[in-house]
C-alpha atoms as a PDB file:
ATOM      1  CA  UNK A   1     -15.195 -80.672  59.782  1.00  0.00           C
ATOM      2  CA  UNK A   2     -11.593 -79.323  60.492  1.00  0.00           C
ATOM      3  CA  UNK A   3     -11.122 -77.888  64.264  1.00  0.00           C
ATOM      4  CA  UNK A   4     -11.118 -74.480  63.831  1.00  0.00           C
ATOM      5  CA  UNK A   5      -9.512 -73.636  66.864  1.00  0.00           C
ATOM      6  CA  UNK A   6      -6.088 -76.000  65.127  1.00  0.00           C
ATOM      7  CA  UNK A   7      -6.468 -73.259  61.769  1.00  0.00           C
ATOM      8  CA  UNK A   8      -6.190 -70.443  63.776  1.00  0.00           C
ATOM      9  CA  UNK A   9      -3.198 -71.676  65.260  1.00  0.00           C
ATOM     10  CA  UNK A  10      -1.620 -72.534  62.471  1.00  0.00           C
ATOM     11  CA  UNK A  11      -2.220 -68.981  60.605  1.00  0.00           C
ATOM     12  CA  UNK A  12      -0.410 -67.588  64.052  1.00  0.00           C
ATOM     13  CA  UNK A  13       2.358 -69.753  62.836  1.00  0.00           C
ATOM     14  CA  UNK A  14       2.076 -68.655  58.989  1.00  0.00           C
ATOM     15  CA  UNK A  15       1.140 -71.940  58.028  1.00  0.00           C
ATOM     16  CA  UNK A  16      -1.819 -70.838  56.317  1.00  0.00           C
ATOM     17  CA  UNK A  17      -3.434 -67.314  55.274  1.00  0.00           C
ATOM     18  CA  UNK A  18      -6.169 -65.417  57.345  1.00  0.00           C
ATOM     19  CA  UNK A  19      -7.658 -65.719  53.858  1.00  0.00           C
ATOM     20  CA  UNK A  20      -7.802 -69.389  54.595  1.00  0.00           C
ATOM     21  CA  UNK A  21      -9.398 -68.889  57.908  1.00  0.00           C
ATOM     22  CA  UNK A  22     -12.043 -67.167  56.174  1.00  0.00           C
ATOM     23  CA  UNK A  23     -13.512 -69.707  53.646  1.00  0.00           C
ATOM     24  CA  UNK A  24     -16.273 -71.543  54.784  1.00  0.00           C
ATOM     25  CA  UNK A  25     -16.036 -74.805  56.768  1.00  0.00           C
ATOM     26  CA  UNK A  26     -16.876 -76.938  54.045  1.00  0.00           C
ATOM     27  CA  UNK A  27     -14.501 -75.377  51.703  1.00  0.00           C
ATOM     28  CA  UNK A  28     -11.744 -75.727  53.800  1.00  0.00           C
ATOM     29  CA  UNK A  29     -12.781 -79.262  54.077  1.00  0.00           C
ATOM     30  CA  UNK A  30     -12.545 -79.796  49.802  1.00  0.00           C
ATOM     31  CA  UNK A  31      -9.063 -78.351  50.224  1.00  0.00           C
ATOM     32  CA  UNK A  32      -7.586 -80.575  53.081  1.00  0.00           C
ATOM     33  CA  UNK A  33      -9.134 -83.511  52.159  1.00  0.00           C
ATOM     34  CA  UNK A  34      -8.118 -83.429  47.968  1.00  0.00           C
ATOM     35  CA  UNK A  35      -4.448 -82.843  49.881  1.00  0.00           C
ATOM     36  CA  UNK A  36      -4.774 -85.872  51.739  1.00  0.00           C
ATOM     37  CA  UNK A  37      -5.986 -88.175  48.892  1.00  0.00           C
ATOM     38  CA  UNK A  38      -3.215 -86.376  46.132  1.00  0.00           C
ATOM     39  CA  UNK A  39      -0.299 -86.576  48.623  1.00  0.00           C
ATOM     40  CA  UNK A  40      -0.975 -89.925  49.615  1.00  0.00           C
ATOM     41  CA  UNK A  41      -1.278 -91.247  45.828  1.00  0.00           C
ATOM     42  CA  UNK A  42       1.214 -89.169  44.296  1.00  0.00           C
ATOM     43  CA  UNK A  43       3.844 -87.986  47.061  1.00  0.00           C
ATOM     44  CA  UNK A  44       5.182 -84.532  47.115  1.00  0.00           C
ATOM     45  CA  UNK A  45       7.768 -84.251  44.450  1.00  0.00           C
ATOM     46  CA  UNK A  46       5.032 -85.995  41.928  1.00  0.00           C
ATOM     47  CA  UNK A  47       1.987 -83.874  42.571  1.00  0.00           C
ATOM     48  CA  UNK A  48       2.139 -80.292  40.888  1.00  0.00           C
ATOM     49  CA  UNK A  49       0.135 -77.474  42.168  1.00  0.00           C
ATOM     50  CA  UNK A  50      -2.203 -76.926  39.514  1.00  0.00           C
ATOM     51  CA  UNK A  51      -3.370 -80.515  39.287  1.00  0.00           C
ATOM     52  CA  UNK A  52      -4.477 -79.965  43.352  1.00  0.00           C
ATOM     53  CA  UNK A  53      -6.168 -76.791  42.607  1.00  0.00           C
ATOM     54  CA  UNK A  54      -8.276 -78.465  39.702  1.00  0.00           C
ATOM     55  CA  UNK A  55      -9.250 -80.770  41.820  1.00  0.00           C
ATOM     56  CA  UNK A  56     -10.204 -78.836  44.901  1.00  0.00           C
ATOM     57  CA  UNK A  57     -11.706 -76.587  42.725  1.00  0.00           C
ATOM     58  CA  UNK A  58      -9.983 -73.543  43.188  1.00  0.00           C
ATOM     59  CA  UNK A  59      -7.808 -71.643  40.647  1.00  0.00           C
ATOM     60  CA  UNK A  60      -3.958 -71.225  41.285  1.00  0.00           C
ATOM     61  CA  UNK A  61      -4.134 -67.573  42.433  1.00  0.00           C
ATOM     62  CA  UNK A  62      -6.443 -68.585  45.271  1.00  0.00           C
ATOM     63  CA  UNK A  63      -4.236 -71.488  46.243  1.00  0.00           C
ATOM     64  CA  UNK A  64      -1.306 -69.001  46.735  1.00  0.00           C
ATOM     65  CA  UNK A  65      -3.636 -66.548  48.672  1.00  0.00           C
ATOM     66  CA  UNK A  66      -4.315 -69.584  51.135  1.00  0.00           C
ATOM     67  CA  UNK A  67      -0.578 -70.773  51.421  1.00  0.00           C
ATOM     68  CA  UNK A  68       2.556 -69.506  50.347  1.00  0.00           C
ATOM     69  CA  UNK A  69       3.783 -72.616  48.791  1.00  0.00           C
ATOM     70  CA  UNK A  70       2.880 -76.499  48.306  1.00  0.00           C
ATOM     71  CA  UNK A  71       5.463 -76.874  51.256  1.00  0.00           C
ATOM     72  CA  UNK A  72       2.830 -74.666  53.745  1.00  0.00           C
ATOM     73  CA  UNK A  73      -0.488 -77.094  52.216  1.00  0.00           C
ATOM     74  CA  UNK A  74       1.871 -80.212  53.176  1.00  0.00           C
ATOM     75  CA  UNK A  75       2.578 -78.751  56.554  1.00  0.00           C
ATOM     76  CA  UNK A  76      -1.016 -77.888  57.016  1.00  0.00           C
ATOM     77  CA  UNK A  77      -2.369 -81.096  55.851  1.00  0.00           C
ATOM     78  CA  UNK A  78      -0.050 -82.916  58.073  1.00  0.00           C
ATOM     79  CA  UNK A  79      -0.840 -81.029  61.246  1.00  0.00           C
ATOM     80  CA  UNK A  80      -4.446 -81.231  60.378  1.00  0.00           C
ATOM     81  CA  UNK A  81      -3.860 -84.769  60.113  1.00  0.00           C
ATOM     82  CA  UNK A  82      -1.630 -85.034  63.374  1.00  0.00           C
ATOM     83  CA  UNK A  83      -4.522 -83.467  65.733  1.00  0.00           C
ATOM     84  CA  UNK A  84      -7.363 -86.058  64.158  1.00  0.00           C
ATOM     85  CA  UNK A  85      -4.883 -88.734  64.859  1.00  0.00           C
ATOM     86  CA  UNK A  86      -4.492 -87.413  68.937  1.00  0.00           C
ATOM     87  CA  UNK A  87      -8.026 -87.287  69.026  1.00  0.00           C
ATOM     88  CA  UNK A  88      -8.409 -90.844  67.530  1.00  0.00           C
ATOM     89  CA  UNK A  89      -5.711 -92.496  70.233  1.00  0.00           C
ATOM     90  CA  UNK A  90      -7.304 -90.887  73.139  1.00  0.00           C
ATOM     91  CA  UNK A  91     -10.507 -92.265  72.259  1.00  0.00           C
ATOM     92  CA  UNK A  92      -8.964 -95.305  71.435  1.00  0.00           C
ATOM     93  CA  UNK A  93      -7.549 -95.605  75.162  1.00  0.00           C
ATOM     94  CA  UNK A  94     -11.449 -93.927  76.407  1.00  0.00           C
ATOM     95  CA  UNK A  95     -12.430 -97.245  75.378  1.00  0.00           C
ATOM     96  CA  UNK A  96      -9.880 -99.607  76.818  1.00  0.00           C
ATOM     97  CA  UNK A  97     -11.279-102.341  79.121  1.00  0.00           C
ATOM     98  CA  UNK A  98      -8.551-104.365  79.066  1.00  0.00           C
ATOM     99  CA  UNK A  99      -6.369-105.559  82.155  1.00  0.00           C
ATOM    100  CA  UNK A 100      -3.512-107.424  80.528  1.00  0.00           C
ATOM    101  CA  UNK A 101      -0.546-105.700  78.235  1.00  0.00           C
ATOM    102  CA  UNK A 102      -1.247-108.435  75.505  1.00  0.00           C
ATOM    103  CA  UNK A 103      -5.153-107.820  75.657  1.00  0.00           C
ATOM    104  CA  UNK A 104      -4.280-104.025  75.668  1.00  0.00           C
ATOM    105  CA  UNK A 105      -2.074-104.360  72.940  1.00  0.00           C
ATOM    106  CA  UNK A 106      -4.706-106.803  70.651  1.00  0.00           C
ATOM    107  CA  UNK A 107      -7.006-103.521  71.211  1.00  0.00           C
ATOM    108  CA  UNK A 108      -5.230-101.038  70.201  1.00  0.00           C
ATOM    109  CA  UNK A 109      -4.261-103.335  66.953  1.00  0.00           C
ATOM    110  CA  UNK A 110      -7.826-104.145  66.086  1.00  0.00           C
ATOM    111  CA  UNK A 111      -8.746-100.225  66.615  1.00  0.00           C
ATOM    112  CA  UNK A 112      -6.022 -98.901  63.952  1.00  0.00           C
ATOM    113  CA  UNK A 113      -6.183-102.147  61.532  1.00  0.00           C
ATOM    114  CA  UNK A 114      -9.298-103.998  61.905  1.00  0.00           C
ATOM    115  CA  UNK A 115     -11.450-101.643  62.936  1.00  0.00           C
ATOM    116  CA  UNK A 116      -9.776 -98.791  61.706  1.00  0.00           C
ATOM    117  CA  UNK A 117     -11.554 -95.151  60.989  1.00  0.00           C
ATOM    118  CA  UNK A 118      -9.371 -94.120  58.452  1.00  0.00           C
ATOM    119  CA  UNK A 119     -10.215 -94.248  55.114  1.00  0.00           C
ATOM    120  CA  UNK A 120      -8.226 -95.647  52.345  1.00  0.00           C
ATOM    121  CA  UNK A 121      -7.340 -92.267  51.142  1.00  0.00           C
ATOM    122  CA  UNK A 122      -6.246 -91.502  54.869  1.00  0.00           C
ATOM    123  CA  UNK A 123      -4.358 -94.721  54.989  1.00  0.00           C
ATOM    124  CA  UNK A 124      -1.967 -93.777  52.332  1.00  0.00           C
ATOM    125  CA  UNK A 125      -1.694 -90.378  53.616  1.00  0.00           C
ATOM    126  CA  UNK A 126      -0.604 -92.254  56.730  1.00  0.00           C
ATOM    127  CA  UNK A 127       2.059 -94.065  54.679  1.00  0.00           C
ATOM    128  CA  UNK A 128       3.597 -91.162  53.077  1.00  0.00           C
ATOM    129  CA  UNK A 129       3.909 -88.796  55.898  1.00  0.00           C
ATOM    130  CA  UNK A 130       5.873 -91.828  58.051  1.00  0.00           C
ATOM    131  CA  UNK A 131       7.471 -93.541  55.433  1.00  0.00           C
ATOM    132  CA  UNK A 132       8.180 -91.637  52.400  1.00  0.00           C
ATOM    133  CA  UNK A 133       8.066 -88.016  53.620  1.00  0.00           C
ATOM    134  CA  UNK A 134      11.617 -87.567  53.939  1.00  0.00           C
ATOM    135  CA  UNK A 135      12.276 -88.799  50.469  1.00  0.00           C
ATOM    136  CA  UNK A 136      10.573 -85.804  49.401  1.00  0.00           C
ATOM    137  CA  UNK A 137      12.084 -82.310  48.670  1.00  0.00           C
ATOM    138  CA  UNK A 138      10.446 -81.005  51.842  1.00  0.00           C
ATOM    139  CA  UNK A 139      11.710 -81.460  55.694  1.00  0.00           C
ATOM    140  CA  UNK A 140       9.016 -80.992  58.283  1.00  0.00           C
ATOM    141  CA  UNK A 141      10.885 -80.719  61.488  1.00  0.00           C
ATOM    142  CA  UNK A 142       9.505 -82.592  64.623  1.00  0.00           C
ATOM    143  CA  UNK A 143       6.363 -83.891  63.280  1.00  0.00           C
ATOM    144  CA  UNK A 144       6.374 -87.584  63.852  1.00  0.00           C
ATOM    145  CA  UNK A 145       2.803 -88.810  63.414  1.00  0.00           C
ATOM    146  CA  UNK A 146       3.469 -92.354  64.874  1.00  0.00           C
ATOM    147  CA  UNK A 147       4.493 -91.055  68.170  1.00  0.00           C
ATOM    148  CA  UNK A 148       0.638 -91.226  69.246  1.00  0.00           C
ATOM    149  CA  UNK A 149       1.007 -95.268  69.103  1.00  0.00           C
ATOM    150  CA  UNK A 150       4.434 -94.940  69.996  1.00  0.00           C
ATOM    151  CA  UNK A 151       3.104 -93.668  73.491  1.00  0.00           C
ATOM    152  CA  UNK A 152       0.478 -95.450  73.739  1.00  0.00           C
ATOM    153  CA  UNK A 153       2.014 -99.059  73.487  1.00  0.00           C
ATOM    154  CA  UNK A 154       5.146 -97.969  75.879  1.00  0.00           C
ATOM    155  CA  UNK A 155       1.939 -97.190  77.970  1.00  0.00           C
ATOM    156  CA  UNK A 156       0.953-100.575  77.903  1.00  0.00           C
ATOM    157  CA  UNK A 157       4.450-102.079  78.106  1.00  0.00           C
ATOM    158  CA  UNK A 158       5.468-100.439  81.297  1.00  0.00           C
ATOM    159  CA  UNK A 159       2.160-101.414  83.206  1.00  0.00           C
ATOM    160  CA  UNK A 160       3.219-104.719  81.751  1.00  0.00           C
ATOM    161  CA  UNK A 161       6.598-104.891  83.496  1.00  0.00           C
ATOM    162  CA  UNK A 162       4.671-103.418  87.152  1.00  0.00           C
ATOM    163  CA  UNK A 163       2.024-106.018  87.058  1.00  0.00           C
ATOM    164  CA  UNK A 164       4.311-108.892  86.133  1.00  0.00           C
ATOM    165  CA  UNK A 165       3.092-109.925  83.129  1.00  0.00           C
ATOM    166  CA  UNK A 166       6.181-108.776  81.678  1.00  0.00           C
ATOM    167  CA  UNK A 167      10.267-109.635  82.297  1.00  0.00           C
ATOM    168  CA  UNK A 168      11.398-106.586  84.821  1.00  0.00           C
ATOM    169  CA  UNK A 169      14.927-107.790  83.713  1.00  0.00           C
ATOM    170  CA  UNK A 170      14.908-106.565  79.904  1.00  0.00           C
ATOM    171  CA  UNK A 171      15.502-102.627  79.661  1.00  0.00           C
ATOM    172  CA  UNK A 172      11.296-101.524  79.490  1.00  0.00           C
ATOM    173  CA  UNK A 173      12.284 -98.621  76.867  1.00  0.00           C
ATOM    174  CA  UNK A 174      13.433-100.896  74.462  1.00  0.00           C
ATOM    175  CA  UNK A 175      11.046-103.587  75.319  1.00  0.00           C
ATOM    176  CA  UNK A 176       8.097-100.417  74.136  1.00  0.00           C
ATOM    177  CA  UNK A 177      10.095 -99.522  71.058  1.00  0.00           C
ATOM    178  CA  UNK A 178      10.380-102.685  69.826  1.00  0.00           C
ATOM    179  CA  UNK A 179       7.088-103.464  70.457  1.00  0.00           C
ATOM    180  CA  UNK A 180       6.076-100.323  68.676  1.00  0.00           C
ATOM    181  CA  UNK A 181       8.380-101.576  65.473  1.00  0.00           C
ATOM    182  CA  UNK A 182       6.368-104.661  65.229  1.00  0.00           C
ATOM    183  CA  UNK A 183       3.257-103.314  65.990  1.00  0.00           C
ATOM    184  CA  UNK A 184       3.689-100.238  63.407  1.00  0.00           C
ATOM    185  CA  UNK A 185       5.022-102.648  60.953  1.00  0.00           C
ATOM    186  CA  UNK A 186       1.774-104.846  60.797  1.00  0.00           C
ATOM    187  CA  UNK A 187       0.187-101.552  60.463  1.00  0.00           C
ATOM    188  CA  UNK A 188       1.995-100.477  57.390  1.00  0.00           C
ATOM    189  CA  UNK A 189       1.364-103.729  56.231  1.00  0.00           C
ATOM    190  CA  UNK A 190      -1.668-103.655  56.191  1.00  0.00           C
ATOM    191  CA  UNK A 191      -2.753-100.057  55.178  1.00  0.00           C
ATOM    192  CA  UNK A 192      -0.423-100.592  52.283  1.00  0.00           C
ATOM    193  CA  UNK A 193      -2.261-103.862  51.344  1.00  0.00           C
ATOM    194  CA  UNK A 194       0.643-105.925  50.890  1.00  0.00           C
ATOM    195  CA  UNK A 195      -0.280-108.377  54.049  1.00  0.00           C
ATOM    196  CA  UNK A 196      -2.160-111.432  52.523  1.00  0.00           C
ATOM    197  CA  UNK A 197      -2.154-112.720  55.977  1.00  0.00           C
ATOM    198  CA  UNK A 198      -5.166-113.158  57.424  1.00  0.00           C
ATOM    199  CA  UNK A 199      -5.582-110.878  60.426  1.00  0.00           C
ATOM    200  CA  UNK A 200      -6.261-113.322  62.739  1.00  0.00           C
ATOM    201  CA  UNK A 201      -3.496-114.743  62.007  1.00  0.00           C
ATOM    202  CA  UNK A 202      -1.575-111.726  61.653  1.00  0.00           C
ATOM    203  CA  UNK A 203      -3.272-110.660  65.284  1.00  0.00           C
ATOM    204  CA  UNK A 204      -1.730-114.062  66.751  1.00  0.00           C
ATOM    205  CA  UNK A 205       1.794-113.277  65.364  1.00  0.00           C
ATOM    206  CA  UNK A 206       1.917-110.225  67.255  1.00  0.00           C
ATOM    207  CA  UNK A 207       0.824-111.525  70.533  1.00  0.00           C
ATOM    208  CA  UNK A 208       3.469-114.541  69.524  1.00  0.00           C
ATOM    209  CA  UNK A 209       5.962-112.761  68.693  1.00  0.00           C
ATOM    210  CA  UNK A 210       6.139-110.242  71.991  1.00  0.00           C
ATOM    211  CA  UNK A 211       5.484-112.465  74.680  1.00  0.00           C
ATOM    212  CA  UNK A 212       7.125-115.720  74.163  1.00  0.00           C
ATOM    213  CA  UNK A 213      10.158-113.759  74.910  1.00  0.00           C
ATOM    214  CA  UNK A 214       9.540-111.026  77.477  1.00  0.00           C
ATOM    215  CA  UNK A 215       7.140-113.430  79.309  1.00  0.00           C
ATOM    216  CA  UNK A 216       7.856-113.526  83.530  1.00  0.00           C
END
């Protein structure tokens, strides 16, 4: 179920309604998670408001008692989304065993691909917000939803680079962001179903593809 602690917030911020607040867990659950699967199949621009309230089940004047616009459910839906995602990393790095950057990295890649908890609908969701979200005919300022890899593999890189295992001679930053682009584009790949690589394979590339050149 959503955090409640995250809606309250987020009706401080006019996000959504106190009205919101007030429908029951599993309600509020109908609502973000039709948002999730419509957005992420349809976009913004593509997906009118009465098509999501017929199939969350609620009629039109109730949507626009819970938010003032289908700019305020994208915002919500996309925060909502953002705090599952921080709570996903951390226990992603909870779970970390791994000495060695490359190992590191391979876990963190089977953990968000391989072994990933998001559902397909989720996936997409994933895709839009990062990818096509700016196309749309709504800005949502400072929300980047990849930053929690982002920080996670420039984590990884930079104990890299003190233990060695990495070239201290190559700037670190953009040593972690290009790692990140690589790493985030086998991702996308993936979730988008348009890899046919095996990932094995695709798992092999990565580690490949980093290290032969920022070896010591």
């Amino acid at each position: 179920m959503l955090d409640e602690n995250v809606i309250a917030e987020l009706v401080g911020r006019k996000v959504v309604s106190d009205t919101f607040r007030r429908l029951t867990p599993e309600k509020k659950e109908l609502v973000y998670r039709t948002a999730i699967r419509l957005f992420g199949k349809y976009g913004f621009d593509g997906l009118p408001v009465d098509r999501i309230c017929r199939e969350a089940g609620i009629s039109k004047g109730s949507f626009f008692q819970y938010f003032l616009s289908k700019s305020h459910l994208l915002e919500f839906t996309v925060l909502m989304f953002d705090h599952y995602l921080a709570l996903w990393v951390a226990e992603i790095r909870r779970s970390e065993t791994a000495v060695l950057a490359r190992d590191r990295l391979l876990h963190l890649y089977r953990s968000i691909v391989v072994n990933s908890k998001l559902y397909a609908a989720e996936q997409m969701f994933y895709l839009f917000a990062t990818r096509a979200l700016h196309h749309s005919a709504v800005v949502l300022e400072g929300i980047d939803l990849a930053r929690h890899f982002d920080e996670y593999v420039t984590e990884i890189i930079s104990r890299g680079e003190r233990t060695g295992e990495i070239r201290g001679d190559f700037d670190i930053g953009l040593t972690g962001q290009l790692t990140s682009l690589v790493l985030g584009a086998l991702v996308n790949a993936s979730y988008a179903g348009a890899a046919e690589t095996p990932r094995r394979r695709m798992e092999t590339y990565l580690i490949s593809f980093l290290f032969d050149g920022i070896k010591a």
